[in-house]
Protein backbone atom coordinates (compact mmCIF):
# COMPACT_ATOMS: atom_id res chain seq x y z
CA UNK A 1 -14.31 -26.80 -49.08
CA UNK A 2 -11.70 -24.63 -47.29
CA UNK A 3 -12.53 -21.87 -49.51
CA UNK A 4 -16.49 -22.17 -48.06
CA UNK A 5 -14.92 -22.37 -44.77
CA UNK A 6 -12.74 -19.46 -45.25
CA UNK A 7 -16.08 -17.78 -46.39
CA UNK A 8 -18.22 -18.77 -43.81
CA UNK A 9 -15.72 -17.59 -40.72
CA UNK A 10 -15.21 -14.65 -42.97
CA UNK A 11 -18.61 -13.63 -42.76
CA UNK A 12 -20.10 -14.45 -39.20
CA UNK A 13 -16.67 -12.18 -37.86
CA UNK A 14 -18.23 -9.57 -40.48
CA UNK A 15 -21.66 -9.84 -39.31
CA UNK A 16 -20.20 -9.27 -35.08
CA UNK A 17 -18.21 -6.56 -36.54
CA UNK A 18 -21.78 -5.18 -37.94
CA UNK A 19 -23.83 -6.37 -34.73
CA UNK A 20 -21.59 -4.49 -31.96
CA UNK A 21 -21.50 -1.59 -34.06
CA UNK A 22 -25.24 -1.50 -34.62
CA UNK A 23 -25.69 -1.83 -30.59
CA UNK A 24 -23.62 1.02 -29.95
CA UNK A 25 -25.54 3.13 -32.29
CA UNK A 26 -29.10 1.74 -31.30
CA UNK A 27 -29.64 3.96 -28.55
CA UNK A 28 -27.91 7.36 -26.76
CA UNK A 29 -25.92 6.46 -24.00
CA UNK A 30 -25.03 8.68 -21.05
CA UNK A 31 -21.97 8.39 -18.79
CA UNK A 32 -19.75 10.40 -16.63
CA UNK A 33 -16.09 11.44 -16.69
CA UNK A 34 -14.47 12.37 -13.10
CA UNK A 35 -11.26 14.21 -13.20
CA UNK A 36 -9.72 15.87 -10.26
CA UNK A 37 -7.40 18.13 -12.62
CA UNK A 38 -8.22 21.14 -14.87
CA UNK A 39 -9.54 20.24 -18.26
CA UNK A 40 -6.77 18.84 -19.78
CA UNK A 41 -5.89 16.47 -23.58
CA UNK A 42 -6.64 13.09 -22.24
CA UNK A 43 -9.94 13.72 -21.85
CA UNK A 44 -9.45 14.02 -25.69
CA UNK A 45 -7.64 10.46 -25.39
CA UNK A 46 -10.79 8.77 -23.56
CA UNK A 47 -13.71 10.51 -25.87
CA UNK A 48 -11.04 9.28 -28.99
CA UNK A 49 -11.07 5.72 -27.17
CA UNK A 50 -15.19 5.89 -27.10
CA UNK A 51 -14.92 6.97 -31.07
CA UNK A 52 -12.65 4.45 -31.82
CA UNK A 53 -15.39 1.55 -30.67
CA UNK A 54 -18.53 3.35 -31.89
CA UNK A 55 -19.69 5.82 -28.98
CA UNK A 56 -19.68 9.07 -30.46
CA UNK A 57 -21.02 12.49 -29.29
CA UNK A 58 -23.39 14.92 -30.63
CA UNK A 59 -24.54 10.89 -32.28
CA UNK A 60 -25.28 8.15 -29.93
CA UNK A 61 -23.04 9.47 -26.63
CA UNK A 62 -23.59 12.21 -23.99
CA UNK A 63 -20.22 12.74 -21.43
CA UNK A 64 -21.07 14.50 -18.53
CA UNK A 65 -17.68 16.15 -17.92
CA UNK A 66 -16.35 17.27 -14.44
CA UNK A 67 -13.34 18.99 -13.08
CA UNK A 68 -12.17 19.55 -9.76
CA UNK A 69 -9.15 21.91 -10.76
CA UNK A 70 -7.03 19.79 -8.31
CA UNK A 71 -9.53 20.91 -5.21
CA UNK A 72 -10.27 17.53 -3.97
CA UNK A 73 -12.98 18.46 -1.54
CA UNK A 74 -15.16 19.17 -4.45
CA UNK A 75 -15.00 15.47 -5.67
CA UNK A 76 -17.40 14.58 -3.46
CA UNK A 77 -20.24 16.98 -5.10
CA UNK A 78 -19.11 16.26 -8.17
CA UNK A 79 -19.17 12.80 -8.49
CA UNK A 80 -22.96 12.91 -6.53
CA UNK A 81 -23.93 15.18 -9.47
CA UNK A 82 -23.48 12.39 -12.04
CA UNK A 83 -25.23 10.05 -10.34
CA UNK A 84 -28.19 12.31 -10.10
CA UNK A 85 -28.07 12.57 -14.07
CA UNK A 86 -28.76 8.79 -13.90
CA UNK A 87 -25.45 8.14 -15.85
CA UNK A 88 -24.66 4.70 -16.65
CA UNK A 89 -20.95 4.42 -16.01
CA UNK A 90 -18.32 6.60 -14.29
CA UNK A 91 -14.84 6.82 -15.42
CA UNK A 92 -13.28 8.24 -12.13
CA UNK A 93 -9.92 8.40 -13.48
CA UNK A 94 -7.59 8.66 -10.07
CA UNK A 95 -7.63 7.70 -6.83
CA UNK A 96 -9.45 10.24 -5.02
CA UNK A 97 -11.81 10.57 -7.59
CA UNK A 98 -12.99 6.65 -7.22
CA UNK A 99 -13.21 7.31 -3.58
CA UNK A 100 -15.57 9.58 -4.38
CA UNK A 101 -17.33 7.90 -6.82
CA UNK A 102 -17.83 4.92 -4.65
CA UNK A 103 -18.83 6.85 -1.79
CA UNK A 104 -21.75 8.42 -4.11
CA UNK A 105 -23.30 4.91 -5.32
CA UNK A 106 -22.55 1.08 -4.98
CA UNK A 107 -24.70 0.28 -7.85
CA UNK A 108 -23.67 2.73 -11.08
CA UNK A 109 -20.40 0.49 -12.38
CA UNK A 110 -16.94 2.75 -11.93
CA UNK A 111 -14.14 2.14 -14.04
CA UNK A 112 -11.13 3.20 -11.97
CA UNK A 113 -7.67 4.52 -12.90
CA UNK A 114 -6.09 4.58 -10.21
CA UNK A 115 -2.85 3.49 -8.32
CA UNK A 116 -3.87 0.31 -6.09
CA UNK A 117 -7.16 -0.34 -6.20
CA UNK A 118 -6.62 -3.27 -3.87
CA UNK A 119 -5.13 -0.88 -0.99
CA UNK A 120 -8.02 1.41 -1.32
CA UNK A 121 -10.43 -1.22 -0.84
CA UNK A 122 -11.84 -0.38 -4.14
CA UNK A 123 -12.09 -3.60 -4.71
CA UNK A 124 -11.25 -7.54 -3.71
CA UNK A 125 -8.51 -8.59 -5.82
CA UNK A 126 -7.44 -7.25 -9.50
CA UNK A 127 -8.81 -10.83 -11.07
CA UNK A 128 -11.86 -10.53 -9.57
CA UNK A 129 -12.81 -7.29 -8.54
CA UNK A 130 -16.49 -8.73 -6.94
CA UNK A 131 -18.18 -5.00 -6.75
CA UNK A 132 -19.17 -1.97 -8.90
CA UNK A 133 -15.51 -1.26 -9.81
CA UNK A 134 -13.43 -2.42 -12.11
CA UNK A 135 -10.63 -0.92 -14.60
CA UNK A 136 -6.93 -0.30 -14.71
CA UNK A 137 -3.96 0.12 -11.99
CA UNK A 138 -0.93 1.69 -12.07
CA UNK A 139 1.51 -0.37 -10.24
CA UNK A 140 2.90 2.46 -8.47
CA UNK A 141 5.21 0.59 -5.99
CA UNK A 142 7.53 -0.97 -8.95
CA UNK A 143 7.26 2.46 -10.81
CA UNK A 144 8.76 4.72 -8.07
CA UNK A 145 11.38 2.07 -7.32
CA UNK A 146 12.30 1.96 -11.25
CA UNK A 147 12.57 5.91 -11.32
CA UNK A 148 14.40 5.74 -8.12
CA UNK A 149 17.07 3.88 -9.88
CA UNK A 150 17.27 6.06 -13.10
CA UNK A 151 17.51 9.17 -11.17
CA UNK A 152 20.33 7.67 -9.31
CA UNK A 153 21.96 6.19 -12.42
CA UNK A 154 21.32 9.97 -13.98
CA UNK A 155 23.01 11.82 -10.94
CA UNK A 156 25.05 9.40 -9.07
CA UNK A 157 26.24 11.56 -6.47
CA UNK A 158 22.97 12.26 -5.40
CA UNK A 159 22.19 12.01 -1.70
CA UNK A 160 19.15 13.17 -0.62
CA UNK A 161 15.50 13.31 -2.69
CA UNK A 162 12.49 15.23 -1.81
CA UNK A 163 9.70 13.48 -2.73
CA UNK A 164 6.38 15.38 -2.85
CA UNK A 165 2.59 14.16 -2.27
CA UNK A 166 -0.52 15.51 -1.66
CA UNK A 167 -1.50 14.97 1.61
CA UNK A 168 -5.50 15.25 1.04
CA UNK A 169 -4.81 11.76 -1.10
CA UNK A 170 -5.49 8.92 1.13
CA UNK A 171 -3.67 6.77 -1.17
CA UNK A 172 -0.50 7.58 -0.23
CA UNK A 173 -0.82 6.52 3.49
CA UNK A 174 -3.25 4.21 3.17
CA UNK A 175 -1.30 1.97 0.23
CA UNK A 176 2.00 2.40 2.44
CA UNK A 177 3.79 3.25 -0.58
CA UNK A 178 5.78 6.35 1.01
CA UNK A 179 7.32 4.36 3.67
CA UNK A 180 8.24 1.00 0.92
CA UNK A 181 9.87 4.25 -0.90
CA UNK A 182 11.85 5.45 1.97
CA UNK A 183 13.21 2.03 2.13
CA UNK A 184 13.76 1.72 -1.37
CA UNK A 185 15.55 5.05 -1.38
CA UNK A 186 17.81 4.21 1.22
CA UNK A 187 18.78 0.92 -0.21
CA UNK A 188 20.66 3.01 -3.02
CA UNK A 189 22.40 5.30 -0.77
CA UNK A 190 19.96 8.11 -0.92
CA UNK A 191 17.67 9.38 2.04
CA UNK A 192 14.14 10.52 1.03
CA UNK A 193 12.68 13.45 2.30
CA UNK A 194 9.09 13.31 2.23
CA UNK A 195 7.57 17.05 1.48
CA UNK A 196 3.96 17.26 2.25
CA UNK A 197 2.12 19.36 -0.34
CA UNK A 198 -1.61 21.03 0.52
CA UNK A 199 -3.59 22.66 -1.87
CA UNK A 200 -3.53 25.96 -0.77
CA UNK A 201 0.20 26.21 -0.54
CA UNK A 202 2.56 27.18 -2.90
CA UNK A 203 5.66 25.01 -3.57
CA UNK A 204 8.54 27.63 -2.90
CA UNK A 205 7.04 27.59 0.47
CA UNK A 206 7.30 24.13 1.00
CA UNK A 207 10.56 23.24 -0.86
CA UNK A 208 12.28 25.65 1.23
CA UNK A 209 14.94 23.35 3.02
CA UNK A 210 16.23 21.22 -0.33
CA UNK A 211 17.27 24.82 -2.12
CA UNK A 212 20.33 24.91 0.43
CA UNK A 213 21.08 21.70 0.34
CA UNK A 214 24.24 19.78 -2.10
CA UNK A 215 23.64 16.68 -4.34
CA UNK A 216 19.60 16.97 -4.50
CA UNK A 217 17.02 16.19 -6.37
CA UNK A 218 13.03 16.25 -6.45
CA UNK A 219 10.86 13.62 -7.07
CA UNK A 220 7.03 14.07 -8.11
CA UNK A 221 4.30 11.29 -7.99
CA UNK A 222 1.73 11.47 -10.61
CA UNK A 223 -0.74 13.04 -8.41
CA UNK A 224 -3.62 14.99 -9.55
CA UNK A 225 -2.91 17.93 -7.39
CA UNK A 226 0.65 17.93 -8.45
CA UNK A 227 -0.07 18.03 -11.74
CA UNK A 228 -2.13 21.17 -11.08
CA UNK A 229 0.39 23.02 -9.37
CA UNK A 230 3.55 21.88 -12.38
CA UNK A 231 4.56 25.23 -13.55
CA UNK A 232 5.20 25.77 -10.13
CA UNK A 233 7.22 22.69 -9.88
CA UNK A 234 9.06 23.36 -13.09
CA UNK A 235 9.63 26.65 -12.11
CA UNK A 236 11.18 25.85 -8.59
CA UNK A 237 13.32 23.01 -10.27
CA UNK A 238 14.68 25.60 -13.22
CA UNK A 239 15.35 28.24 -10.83
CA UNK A 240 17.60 26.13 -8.42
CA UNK A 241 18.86 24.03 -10.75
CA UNK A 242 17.69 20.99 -9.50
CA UNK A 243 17.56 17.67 -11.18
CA UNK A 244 14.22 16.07 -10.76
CA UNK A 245 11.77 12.74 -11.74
CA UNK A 246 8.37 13.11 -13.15
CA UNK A 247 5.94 10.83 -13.04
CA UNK A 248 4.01 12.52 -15.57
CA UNK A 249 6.00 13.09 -19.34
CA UNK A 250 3.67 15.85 -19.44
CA UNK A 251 5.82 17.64 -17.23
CA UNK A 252 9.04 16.88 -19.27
CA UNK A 253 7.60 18.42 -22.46
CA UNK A 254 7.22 21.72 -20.32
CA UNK A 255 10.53 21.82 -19.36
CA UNK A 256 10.61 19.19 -16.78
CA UNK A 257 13.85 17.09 -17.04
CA UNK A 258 13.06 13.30 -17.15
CA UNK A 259 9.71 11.24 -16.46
CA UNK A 260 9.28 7.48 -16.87
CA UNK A 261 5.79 5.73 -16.11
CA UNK A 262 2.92 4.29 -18.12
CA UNK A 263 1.39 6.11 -21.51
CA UNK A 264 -1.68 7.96 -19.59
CA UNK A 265 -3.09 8.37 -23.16
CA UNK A 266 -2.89 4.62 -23.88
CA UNK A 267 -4.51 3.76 -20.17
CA UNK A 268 -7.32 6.53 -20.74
CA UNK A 269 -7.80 4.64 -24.17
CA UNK A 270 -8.32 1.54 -22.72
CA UNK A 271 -10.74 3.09 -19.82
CA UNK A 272 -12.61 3.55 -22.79
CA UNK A 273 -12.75 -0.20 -23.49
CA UNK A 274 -13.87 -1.20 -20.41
CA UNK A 275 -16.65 1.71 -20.30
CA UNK A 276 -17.85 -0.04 -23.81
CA UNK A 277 -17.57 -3.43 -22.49
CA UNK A 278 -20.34 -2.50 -19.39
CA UNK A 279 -22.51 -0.31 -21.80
CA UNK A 280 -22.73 -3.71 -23.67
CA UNK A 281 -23.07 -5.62 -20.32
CA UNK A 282 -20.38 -7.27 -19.12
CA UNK A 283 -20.58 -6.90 -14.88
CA UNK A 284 -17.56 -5.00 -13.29
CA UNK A 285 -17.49 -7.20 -10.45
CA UNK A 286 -15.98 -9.93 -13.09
CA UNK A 287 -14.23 -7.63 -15.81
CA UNK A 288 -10.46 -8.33 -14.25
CA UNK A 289 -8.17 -5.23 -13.81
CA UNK A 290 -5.28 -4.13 -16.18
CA UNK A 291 -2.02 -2.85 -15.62
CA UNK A 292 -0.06 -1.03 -17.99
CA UNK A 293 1.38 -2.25 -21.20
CA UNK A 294 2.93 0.51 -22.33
CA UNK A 295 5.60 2.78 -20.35
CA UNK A 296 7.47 6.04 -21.54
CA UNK A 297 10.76 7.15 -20.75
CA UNK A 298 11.46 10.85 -21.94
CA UNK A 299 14.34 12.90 -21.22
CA UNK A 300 14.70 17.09 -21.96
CA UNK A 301 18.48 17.80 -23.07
CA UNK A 302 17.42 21.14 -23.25
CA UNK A 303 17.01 20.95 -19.30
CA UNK A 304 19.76 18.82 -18.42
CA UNK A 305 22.00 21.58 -20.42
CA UNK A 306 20.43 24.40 -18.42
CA UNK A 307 21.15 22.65 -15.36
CA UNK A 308 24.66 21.79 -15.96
CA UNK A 309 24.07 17.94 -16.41
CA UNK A 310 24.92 16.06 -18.91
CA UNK A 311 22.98 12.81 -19.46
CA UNK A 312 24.50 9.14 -19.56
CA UNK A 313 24.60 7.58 -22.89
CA UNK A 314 22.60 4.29 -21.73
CA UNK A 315 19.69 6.57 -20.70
CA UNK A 316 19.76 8.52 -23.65
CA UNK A 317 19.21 4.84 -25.78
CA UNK A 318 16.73 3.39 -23.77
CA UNK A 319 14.77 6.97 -24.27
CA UNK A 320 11.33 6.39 -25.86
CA UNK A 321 11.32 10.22 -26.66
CA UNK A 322 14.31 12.84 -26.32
CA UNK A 323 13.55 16.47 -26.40
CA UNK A 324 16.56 18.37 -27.60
C-alpha cells in the first residue's frame, strides 16, 4: 500500500513537473527588461533564470532589452517603448527604472528590484504589495550600516567618509536613507560627507576636497549611475590611495578594494521567478516581496597591498571570496 502511495504522489508531482513545463512552451511570450546601466552579465543572470524555468529565446520567449547607459532621463522613453510592444511583464530592475515603469502603465505587472519599494510608493507594504508591482528589495538601510561597520573595523582610524549618490535618483532623498547614514556614521566616530554625483560630471571633479584630507575613505551605493562611471571610481581610489566600500563586488573584481551586499546574480535569478510566476498568472498585487538571501563579502589583497593596508584577520575569514 505505501509502495502505491509512494507511486501515486510520485507521479501527479511528475505530471505538474510536465504540465508547467508544457504551459511555458505552449505559446511565445513577450516581456521587457529595463536597465538603467550599459549592457552588462546579469542580464545573462535573468535570461539564465527564464531558461532555468522553461522560457527560452529564439523558442517560446522574446526580451525586449533596454539600456539607458546610466542617462536616467532616457528611462522615461524607454520604459514607454515596451509598453507600446504590448509586453506582458517588465523587469525594471532599479529604482529609477520602476519609477519609470510605473509612470508608463498601471496595468502591465512590474517586477521591481529595487531598494525600498515601500518609500517610493511603489507599492503598499512588502506582504501585500496591492498594485501592478511586485518583486524583490534590497534592504539598503541595514546594508550601508553593516558596511559602515566593516570599513571601520578595516581602517579604524578612519575619520571622515565620502559617500557618493546620484542625485537624479529620487530614492535617496525620498527613502531618507542619507540622513539615517549620517547618523549611523557618526555613531562610530566617523563624519560622512555626502558627495553629490551628476551624470555629466566626472568624479575627480567632484572628489576634489577628500584627496587632501588624512584618515579617509569613500563609500559607493550600488547605484546605477555609479556603476557606470566605476573605472572612474577605481581609478580616483588607486591613484590617492584611498580605502573605499563597494556596494557592488563587481567593482572589487576590477580592482576595487572591498564590497559586501546581496548576490545581484542570485536577486536577478529570482526576478526571473517572479516574471514566470505572472506569465502563469499569479496577480502582483498579492505575490509578497523578497529580500535577499544571499550576501557577498569580497575583499582584493591585491588592493589593500597597493594601498599600504593590510587587512584584519577576522575579515579575511568571514570573506565569501578573496582576490589575491
Amino acid at each position: 500500500m505505501k509502495r502505491y502511495l509512494l507511486f501515486r504522489v510520485f507521479v501527479l508531482v511528475a505530471a505538474l513537473g510536465a504540465s508547467v513545463g508544457a504551459g511555458a512552451a505552449t505559446r511565445t511570450v513577450h516581456i521587457g527588461f529595463l536597465r538603467a546601466e550599459a549592457p552588462d552579465a546579469l542580464f545573462t543572470s535573468f535570461r539564465d533564470g527564464m531558461h532555468d524555468l522553461g522560457y527560452v529565446e529564439g523558442r517560446n520567449l522574446v526580451i525586449e532589452q533596454r539600456w539607458a547607459y546610466g542617462k536616467y532621463g532616457e528611462l522615461p522613453r524607454l520604459a514607454r517603448e515596451l509598453v507600446d510592444l504590448k509586453v506582458e511583464v517588465i523587469f525594471a530592475s532599479c529604482t529609477p527604472c520602476t519609477q519609470a515603469a510605473l509612470q508608463a502603465t498601471q496595468t502591465i505587472p512590474i517586477v521591481t528590484l529595487s531598494g525600498d519599494p515601500v518609500a517610493m510608493g511603489f507599492v503598499a507594504s512588502l506582504s501585500r504589495p496591492g498594485g501592478n508591482v511586485t518583486g524583490l528589495t534590497l534592504m539598503l538601510d541595514q546594508m550601508s550600516v553593516k558596511r559602515l561597520e566593516i570599513l571601520k573595523e578595516m581602517v579604524p582610524g578612519i575619520s571622515a567618509v565620502a559617500v557618493l549618490w546620484a542625485v537624479e535618483n529620487p530614492f535617496w532623498e525620498r527613502s531618507g536613507i542619507i540622513a539615517r547614514m549620517t547618523r549611523a556614521a557618526l555613531a562610530l566616530g566617523i563624519h560622512a560627507d555626502v558627495v553629490k554625483v551628476r551624470g555629466r560630471e566626472r568624479i575627480d571633479d567632484v572628489l576634489v576636497a577628500p584627496v587632501n584630507r588624512q584618515a579617509y575613505a569613500l563609500y559607493i551605493f550600488e547605484e546605477p549611475l555609479l556603476r557606470d562611471k566605476s573605472a572612474q571610481i577605481l581609478t580616483f581610489a588607486a591613484k590617492h590611495q584611498i580605502p573605499a566600500m563597494y556596494g557592488g563586488s563587481d567593482f572589487v573584481r576590477n580592482g576595487g578594494l572591498i564590497s559586501y551586499g546581496p548576490s545581484l546574480d542570485d536577486l536577478f535569478r529570482r526576478a526571473a521567478s517572479y516574471v514566470a510566476q505572472i506569465l502563469n498568472g499569479a496577480s502582483p498585487a498579492e505575490l509578497p516581496l523578497q529580500q535577499p538571501t544571499k550576501y557577498e563579502l569580497v575583499v582584493n589583497l591585491k588592493t589593500a597591498k597597493a594601498i599600504g593596508l593590510s587587512i584584519p584577520q577576522a575579515i579575511l575569514l568571514r570573506a565569501d571570496e578573496v582576490i589575491r
